[in-house]
PDB file of N, CA and C in Angstrom:
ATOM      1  N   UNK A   1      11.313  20.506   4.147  1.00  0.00           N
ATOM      2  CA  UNK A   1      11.013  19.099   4.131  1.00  0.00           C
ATOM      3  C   UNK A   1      12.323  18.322   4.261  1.00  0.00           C
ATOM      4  N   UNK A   2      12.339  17.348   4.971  1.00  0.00           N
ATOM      5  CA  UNK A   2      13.233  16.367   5.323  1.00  0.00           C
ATOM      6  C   UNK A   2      13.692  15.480   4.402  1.00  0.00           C
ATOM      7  N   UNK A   3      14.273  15.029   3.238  1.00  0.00           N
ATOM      8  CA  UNK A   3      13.660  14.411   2.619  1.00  0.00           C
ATOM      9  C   UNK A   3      14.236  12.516   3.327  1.00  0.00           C
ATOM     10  N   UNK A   4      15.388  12.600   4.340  1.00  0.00           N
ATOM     11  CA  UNK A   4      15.599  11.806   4.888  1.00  0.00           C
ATOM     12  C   UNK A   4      14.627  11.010   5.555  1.00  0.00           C
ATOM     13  N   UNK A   5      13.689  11.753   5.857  1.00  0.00           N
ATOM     14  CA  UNK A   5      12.383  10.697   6.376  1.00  0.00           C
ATOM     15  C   UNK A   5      11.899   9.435   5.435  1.00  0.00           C
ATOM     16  N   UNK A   6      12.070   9.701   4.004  1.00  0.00           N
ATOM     17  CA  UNK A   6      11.801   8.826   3.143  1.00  0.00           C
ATOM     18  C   UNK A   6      12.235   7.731   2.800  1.00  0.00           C
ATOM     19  N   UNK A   7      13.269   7.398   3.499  1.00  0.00           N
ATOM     20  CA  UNK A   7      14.373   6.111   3.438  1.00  0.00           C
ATOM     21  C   UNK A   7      15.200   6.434   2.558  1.00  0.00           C
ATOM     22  N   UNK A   8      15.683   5.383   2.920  1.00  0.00           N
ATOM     23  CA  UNK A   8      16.962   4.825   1.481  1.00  0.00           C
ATOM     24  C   UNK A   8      16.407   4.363   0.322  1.00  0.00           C
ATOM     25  N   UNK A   9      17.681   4.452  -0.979  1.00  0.00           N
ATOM     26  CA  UNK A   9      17.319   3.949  -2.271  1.00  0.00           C
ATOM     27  C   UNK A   9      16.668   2.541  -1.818  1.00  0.00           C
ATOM     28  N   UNK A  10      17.933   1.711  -0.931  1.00  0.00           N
ATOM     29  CA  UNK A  10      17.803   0.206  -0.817  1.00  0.00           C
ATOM     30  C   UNK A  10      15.999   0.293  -0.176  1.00  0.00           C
ATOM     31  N   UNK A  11      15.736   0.730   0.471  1.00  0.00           N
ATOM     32  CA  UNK A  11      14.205   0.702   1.339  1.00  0.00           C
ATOM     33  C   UNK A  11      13.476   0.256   0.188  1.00  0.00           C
ATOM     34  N   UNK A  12      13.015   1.590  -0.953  1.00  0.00           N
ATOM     35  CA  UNK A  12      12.704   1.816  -1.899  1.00  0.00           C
ATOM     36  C   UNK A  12      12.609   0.720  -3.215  1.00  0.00           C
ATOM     37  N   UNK A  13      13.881   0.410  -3.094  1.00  0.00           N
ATOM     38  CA  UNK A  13      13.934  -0.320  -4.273  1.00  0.00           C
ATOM     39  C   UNK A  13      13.426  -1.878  -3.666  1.00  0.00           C
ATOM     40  N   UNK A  14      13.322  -2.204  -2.541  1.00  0.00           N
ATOM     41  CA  UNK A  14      12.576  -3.335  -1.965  1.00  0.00           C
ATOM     42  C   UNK A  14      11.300  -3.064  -2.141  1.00  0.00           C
ATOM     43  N   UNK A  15      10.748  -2.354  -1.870  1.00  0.00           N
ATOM     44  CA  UNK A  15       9.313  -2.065  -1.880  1.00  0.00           C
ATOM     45  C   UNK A  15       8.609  -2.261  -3.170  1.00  0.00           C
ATOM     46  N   UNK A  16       9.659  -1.643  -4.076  1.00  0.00           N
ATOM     47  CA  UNK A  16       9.455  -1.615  -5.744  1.00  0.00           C
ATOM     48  C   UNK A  16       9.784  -3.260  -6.254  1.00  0.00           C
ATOM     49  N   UNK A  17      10.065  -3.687  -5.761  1.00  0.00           N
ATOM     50  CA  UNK A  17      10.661  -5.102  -5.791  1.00  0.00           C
ATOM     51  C   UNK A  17       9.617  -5.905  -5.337  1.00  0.00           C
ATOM     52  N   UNK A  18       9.090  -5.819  -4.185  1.00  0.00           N
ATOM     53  CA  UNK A  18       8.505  -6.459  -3.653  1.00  0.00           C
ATOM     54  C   UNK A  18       6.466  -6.002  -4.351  1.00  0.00           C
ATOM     55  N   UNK A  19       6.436  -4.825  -4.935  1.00  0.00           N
ATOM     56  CA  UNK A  19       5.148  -4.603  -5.372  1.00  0.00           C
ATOM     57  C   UNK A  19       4.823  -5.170  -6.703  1.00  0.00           C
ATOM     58  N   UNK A  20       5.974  -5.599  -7.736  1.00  0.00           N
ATOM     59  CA  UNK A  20       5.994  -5.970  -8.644  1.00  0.00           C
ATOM     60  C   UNK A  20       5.872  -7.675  -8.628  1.00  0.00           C
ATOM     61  N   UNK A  21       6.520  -8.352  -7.503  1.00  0.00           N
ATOM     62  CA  UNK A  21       6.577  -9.530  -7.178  1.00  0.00           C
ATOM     63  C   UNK A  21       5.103  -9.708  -7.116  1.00  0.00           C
ATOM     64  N   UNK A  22       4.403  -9.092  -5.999  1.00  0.00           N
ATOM     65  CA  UNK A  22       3.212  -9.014  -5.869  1.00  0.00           C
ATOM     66  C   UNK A  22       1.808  -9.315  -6.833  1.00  0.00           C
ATOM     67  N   UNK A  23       2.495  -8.443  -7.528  1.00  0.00           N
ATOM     68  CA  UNK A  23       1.620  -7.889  -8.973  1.00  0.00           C
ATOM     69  C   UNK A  23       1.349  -9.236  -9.654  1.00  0.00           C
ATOM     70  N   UNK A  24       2.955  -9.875 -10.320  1.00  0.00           N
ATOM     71  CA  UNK A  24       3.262 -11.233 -10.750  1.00  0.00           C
ATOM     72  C   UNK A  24       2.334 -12.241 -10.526  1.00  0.00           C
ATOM     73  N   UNK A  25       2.663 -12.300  -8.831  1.00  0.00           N
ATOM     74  CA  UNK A  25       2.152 -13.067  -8.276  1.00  0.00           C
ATOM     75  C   UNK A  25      -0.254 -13.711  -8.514  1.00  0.00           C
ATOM     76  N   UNK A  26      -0.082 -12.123  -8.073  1.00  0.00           N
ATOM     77  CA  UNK A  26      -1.619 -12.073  -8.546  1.00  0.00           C
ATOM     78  C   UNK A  26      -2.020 -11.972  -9.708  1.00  0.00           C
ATOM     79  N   UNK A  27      -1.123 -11.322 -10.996  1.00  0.00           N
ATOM     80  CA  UNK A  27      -1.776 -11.672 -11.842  1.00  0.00           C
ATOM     81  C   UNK A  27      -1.865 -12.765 -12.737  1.00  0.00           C
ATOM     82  N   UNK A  28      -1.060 -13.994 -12.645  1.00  0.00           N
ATOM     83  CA  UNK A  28      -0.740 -15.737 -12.846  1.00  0.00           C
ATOM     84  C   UNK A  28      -1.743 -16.059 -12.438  1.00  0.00           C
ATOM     85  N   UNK A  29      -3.100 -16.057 -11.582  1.00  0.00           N
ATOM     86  CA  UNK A  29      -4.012 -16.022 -11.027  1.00  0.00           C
ATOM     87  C   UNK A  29      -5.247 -15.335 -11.887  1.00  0.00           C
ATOM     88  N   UNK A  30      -5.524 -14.213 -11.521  1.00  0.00           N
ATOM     89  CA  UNK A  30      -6.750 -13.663 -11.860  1.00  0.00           C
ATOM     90  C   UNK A  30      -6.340 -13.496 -13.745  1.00  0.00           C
ATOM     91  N   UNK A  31      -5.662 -12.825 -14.121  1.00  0.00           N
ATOM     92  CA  UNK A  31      -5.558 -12.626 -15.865  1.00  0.00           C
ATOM     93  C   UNK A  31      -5.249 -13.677 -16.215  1.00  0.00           C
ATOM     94  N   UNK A  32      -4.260 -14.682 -16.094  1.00  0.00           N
ATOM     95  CA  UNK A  32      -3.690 -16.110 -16.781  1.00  0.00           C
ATOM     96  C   UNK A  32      -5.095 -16.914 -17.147  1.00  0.00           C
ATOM     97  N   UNK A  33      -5.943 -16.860 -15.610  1.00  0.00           N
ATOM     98  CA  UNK A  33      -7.393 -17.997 -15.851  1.00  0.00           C
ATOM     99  C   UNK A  33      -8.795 -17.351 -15.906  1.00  0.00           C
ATOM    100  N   UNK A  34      -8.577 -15.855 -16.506  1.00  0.00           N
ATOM    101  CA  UNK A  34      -9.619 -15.683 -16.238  1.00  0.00           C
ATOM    102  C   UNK A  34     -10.472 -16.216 -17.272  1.00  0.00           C
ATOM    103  N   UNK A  35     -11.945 -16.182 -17.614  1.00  0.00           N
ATOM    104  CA  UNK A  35     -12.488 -16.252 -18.745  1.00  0.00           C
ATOM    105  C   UNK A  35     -12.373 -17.927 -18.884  1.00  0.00           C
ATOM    106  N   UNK A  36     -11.430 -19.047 -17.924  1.00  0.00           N
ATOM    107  CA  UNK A  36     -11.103 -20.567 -18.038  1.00  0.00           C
ATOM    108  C   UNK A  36     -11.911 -20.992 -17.371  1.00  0.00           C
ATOM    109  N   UNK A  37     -12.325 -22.316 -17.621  1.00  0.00           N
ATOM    110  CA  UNK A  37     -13.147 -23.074 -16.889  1.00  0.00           C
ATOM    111  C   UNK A  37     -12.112 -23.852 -15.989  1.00  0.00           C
ATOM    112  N   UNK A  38     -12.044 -23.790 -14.637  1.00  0.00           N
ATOM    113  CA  UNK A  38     -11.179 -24.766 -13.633  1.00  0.00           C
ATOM    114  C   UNK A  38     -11.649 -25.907 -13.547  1.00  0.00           C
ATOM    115  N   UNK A  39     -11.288 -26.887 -12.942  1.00  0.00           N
ATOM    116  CA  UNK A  39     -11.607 -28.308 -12.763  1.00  0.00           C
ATOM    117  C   UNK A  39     -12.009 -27.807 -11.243  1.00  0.00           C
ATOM    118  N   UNK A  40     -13.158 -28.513 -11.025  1.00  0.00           N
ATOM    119  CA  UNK A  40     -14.132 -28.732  -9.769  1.00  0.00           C
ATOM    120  C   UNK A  40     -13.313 -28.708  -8.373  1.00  0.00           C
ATOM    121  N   UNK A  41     -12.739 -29.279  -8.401  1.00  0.00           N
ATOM    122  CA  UNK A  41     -11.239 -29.424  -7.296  1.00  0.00           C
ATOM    123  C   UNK A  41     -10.811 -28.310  -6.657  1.00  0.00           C
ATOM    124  N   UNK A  42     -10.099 -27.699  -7.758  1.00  0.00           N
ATOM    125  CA  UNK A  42      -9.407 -26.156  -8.011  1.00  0.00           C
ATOM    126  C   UNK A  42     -10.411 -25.184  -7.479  1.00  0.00           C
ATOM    127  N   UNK A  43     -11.390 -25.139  -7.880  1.00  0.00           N
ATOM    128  CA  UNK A  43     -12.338 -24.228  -8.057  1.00  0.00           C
ATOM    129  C   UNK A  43     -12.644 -24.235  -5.938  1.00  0.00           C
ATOM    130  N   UNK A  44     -12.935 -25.467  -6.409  1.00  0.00           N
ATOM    131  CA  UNK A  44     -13.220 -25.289  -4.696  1.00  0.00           C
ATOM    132  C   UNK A  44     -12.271 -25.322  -3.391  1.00  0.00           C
ATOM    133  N   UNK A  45     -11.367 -25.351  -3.845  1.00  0.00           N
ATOM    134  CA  UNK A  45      -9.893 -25.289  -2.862  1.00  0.00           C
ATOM    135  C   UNK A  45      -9.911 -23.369  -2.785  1.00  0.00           C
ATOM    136  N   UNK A  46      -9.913 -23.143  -4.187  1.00  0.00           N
ATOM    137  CA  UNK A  46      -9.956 -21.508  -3.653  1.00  0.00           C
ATOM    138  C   UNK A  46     -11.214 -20.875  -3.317  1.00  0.00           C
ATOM    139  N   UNK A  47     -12.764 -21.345  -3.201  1.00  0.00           N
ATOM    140  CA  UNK A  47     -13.611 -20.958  -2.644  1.00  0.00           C
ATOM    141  C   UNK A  47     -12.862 -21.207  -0.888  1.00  0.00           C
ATOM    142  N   UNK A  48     -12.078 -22.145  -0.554  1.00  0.00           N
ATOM    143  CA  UNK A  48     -11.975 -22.056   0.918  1.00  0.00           C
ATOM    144  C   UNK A  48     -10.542 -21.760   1.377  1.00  0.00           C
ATOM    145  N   UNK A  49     -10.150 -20.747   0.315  1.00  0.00           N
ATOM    146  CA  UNK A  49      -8.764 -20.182   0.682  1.00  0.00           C
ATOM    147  C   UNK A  49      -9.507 -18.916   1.495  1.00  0.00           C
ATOM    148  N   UNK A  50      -9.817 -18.108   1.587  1.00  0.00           N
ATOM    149  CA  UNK A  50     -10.325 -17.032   1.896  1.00  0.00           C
ATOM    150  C   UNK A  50     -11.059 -17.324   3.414  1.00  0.00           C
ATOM    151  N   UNK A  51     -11.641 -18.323   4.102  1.00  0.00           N
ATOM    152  CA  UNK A  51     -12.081 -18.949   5.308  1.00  0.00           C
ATOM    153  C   UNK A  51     -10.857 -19.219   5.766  1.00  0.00           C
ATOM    154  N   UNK A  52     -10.054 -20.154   5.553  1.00  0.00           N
ATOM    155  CA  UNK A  52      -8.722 -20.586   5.748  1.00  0.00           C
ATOM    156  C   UNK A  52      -7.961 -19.565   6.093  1.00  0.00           C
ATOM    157  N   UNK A  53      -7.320 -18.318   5.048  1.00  0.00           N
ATOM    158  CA  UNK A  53      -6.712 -17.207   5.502  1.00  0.00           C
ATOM    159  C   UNK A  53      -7.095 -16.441   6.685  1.00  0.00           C
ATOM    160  N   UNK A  54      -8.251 -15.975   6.505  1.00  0.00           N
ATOM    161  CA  UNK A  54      -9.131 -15.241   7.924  1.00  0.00           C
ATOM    162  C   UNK A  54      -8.602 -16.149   9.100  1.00  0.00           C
ATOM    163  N   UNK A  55      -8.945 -17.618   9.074  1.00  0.00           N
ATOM    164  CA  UNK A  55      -9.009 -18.123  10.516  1.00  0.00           C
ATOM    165  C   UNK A  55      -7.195 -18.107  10.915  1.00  0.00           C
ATOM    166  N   UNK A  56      -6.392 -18.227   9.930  1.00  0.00           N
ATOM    167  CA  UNK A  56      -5.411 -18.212  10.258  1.00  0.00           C
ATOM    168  C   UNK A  56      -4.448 -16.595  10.814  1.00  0.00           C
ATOM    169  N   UNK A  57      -5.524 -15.894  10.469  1.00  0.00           N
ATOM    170  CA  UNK A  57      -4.933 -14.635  10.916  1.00  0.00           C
ATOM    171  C   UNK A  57      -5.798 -14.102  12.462  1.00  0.00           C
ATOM    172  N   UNK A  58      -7.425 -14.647  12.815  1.00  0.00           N
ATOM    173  CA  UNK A  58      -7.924 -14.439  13.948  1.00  0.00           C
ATOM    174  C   UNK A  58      -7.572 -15.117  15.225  1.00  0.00           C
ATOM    175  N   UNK A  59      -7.276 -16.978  15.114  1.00  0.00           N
ATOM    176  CA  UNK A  59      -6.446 -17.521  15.919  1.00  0.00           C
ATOM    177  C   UNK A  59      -6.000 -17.246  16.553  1.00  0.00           C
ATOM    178  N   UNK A  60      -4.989 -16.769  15.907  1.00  0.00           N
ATOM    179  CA  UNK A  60      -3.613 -16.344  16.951  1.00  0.00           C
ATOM    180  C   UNK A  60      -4.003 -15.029  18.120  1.00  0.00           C
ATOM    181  N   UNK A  61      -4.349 -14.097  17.436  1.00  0.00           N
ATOM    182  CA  UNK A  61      -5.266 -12.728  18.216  1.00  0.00           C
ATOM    183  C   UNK A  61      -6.057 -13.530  19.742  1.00  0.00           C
ATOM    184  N   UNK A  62      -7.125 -14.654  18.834  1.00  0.00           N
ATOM    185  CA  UNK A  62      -7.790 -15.045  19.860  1.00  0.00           C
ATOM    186  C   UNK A  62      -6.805 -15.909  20.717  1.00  0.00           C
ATOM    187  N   UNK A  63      -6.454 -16.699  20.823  1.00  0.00           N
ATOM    188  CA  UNK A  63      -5.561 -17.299  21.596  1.00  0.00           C
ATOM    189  C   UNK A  63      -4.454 -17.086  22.508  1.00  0.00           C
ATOM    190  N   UNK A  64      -3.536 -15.853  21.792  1.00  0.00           N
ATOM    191  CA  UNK A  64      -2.619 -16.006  22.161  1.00  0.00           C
ATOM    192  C   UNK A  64      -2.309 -14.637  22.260  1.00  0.00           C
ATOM    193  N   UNK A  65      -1.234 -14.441  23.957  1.00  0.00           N
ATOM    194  CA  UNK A  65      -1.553 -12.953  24.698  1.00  0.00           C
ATOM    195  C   UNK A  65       0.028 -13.204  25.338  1.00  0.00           C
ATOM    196  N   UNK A  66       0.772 -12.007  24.355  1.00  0.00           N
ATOM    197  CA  UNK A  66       2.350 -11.659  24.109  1.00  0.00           C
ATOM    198  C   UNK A  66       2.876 -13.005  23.952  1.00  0.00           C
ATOM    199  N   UNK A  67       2.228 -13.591  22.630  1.00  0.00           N
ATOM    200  CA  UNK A  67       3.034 -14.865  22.766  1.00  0.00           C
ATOM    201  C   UNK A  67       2.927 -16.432  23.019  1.00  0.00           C
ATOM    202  N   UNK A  68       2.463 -15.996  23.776  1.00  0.00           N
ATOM    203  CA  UNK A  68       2.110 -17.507  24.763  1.00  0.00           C
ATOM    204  C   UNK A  68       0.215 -17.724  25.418  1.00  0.00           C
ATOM    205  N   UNK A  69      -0.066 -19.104  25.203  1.00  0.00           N
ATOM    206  CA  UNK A  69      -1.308 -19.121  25.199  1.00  0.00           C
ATOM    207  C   UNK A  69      -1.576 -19.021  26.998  1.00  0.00           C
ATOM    208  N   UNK A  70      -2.180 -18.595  26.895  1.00  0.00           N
ATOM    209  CA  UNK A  70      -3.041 -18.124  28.447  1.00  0.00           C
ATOM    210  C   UNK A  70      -4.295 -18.114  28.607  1.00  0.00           C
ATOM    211  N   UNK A  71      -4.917 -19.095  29.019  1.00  0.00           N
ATOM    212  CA  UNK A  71      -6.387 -19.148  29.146  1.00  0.00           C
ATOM    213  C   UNK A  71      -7.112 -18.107  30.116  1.00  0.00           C
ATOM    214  N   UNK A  72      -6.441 -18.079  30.985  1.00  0.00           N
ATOM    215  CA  UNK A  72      -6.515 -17.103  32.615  1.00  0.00           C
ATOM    216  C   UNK A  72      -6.901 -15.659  32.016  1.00  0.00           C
ATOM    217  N   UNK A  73      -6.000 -15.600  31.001  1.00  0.00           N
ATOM    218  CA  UNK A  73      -6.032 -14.072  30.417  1.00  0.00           C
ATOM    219  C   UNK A  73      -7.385 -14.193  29.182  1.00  0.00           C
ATOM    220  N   UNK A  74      -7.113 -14.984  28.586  1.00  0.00           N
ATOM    221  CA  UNK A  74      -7.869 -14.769  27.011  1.00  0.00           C
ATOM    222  C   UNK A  74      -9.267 -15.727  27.121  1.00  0.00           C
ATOM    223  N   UNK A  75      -9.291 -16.415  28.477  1.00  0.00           N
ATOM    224  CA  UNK A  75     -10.894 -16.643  28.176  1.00  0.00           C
ATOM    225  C   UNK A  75     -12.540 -15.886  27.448  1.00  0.00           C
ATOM    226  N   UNK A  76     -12.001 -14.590  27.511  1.00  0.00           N
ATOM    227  CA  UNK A  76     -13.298 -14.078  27.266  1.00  0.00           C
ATOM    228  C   UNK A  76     -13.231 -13.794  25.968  1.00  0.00           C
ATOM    229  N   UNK A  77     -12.238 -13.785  25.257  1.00  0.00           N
ATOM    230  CA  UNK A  77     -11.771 -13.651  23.955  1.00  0.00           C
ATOM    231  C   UNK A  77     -12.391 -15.191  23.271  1.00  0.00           C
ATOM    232  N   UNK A  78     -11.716 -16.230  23.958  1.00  0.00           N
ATOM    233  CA  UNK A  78     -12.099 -17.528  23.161  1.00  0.00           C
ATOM    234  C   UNK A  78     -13.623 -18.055  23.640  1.00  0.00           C
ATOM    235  N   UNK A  79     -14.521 -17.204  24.344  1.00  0.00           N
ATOM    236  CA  UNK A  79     -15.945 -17.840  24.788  1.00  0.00           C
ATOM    237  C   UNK A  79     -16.660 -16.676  23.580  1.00  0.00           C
ATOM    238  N   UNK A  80     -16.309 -15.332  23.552  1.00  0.00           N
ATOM    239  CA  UNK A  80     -16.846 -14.592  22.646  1.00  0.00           C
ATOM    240  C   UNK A  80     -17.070 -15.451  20.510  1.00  0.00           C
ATOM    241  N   UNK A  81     -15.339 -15.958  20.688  1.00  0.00           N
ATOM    242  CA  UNK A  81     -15.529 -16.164  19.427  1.00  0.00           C
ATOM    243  C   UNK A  81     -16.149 -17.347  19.660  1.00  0.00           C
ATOM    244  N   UNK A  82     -16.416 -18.355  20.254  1.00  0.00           N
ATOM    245  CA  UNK A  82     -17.178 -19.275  20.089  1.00  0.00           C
ATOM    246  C   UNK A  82     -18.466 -19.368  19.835  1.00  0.00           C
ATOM    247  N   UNK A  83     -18.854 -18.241  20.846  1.00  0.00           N
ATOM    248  CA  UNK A  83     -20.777 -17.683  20.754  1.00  0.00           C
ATOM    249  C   UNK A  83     -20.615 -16.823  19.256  1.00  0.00           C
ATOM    250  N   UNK A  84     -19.505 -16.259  18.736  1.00  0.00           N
ATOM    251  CA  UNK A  84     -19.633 -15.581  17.116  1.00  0.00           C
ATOM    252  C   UNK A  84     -20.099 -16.805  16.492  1.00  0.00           C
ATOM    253  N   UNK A  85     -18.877 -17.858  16.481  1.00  0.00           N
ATOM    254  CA  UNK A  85     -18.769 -19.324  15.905  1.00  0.00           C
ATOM    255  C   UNK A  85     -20.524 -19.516  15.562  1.00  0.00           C
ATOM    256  N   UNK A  86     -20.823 -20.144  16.812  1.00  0.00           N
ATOM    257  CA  UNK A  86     -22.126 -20.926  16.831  1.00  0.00           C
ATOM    258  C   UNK A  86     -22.748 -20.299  16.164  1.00  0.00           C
ATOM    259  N   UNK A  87     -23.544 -18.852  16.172  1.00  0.00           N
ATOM    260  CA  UNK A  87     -24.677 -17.654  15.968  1.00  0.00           C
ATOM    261  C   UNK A  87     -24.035 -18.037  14.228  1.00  0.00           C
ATOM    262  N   UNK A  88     -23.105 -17.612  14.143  1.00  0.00           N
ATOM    263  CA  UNK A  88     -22.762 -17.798  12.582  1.00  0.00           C
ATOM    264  C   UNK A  88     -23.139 -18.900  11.664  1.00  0.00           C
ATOM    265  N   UNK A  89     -22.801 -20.253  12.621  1.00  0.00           N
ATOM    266  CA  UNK A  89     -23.187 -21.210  11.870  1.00  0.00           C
ATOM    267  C   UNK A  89     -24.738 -21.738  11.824  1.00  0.00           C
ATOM    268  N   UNK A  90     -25.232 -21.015  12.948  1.00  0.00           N
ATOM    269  CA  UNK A  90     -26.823 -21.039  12.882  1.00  0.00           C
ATOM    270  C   UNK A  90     -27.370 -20.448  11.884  1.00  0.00           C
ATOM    271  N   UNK A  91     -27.471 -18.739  11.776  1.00  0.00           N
ATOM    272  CA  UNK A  91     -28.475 -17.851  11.479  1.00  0.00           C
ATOM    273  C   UNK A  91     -26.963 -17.357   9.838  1.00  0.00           C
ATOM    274  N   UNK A  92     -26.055 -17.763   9.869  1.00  0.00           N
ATOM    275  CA  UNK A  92     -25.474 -17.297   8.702  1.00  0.00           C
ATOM    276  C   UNK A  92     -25.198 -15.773   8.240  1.00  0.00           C
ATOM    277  N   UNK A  93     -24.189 -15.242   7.518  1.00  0.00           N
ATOM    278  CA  UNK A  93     -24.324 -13.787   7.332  1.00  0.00           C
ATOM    279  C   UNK A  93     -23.111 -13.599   8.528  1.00  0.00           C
ATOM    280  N   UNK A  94     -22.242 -12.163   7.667  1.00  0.00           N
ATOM    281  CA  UNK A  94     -21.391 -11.980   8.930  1.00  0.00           C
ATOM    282  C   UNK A  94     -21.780 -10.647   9.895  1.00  0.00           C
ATOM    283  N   UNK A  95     -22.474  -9.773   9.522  1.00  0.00           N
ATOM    284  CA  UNK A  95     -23.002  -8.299  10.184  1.00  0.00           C
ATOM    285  C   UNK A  95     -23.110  -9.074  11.447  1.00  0.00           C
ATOM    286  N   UNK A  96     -24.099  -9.207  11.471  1.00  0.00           N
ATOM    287  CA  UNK A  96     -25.104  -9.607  12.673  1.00  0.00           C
ATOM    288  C   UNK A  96     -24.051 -10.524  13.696  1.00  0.00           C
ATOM    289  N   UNK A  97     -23.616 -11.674  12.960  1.00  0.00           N
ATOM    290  CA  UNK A  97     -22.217 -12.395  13.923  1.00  0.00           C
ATOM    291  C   UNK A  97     -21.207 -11.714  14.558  1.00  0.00           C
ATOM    292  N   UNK A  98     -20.961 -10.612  13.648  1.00  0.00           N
ATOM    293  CA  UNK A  98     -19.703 -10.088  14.278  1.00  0.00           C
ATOM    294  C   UNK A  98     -19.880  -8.886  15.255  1.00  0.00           C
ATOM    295  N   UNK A  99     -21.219  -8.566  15.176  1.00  0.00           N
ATOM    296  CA  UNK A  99     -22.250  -7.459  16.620  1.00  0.00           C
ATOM    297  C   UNK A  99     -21.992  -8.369  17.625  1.00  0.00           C
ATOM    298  N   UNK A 100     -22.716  -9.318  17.521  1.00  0.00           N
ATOM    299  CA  UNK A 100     -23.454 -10.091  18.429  1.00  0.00           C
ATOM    300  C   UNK A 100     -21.748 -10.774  19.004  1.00  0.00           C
ATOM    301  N   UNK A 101     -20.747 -11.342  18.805  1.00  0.00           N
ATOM    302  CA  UNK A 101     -19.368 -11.566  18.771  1.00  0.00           C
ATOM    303  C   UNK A 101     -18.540 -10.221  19.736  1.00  0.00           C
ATOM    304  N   UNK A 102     -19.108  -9.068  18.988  1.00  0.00           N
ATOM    305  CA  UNK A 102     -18.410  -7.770  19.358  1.00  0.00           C
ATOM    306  C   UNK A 102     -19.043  -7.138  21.135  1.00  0.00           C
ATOM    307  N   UNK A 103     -20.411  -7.723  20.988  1.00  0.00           N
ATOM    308  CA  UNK A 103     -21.158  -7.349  22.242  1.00  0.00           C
ATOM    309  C   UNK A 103     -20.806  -8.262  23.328  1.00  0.00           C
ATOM    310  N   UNK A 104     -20.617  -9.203  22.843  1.00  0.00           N
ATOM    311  CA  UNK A 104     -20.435 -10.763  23.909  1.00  0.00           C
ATOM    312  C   UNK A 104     -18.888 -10.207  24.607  1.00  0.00           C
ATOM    313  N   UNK A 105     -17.808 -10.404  23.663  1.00  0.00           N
ATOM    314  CA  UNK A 105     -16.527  -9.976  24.470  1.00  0.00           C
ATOM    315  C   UNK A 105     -16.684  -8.871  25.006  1.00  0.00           C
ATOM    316  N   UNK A 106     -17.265  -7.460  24.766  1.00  0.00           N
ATOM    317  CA  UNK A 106     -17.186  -6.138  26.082  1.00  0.00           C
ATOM    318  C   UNK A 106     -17.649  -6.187  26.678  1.00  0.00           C
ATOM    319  N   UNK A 107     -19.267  -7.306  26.741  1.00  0.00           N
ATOM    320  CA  UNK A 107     -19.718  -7.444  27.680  1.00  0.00           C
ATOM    321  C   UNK A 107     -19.069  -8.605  28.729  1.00  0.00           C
ATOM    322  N   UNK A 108     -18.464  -9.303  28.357  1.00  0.00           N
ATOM    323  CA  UNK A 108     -17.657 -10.262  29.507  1.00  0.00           C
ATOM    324  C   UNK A 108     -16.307  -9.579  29.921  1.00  0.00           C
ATOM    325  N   UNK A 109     -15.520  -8.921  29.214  1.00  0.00           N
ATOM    326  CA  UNK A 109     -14.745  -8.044  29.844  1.00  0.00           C
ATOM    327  C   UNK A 109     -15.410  -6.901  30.954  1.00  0.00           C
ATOM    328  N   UNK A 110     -16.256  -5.935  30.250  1.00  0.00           N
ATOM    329  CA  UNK A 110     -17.140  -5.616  31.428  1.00  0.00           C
ATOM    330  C   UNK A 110     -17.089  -6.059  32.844  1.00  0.00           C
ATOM    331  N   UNK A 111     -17.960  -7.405  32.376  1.00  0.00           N
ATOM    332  CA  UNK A 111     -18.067  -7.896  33.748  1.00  0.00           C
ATOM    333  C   UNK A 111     -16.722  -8.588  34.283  1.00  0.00           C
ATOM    334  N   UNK A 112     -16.021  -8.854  34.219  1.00  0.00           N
ATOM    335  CA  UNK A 112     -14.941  -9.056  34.336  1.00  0.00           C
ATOM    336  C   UNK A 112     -13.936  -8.200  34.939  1.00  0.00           C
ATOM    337  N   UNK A 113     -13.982  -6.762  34.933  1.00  0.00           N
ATOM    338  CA  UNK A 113     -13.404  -5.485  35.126  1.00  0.00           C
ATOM    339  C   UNK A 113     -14.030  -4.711  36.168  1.00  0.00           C
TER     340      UNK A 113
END
């Protein structure tokens, strides 16, 4: 066994650094309030952290191709998530949206190809 494959102390001790930060981080959150009643506000700012995060991580995927936005290229990407969009905000539930989302883009690439 190699044991050089494993990195450095410094690698290591970031990681250990950075999992504990982590930890901190989340548990000021879930243990500090649990069992608390939040104010209405609060409560609902983090019901739409979790929508918020997602869209901010699918965006970019959908949009944007090495970088730079290109419609030429990523149309079938941004007509797919739109028909996800709509179906979602109709009939609700994500299974079924994200088939019906998943079928729409191979099938326009498909045809497309």
């Amino acid at each position: 066994m190699n044991w050089g494959s494993f990195g450095t102390v410094d690698g290591w001790l970031a990681i250990v650094g950075l999992a504990i930060g982590t930890f901190a981080i989340r548990y000021s959150f879930i243990g500090l309030l649990a069992g608390k009643k939040l104010p209405p506000r609060f409560d609902r700012a983090l019901q739409l952290a979790v929508p918020a995060i997602f869209a901010a991580l699918v965006v970019p995927l959908i949009l944007l191709h090495a970088g730079e936005f290109n419609m030429q290229i990523r149309w079938p990407h941004i007509v797919a998530a739109l028909v996800t969009g709509v179906y979602a905000w109709w009939r609700g539930g994500m299974l079924i949206s994200l088939v019906i989302g998943m079928a729409t883009l191979h099938g326009l690439l498909w045809c497309v190809s």
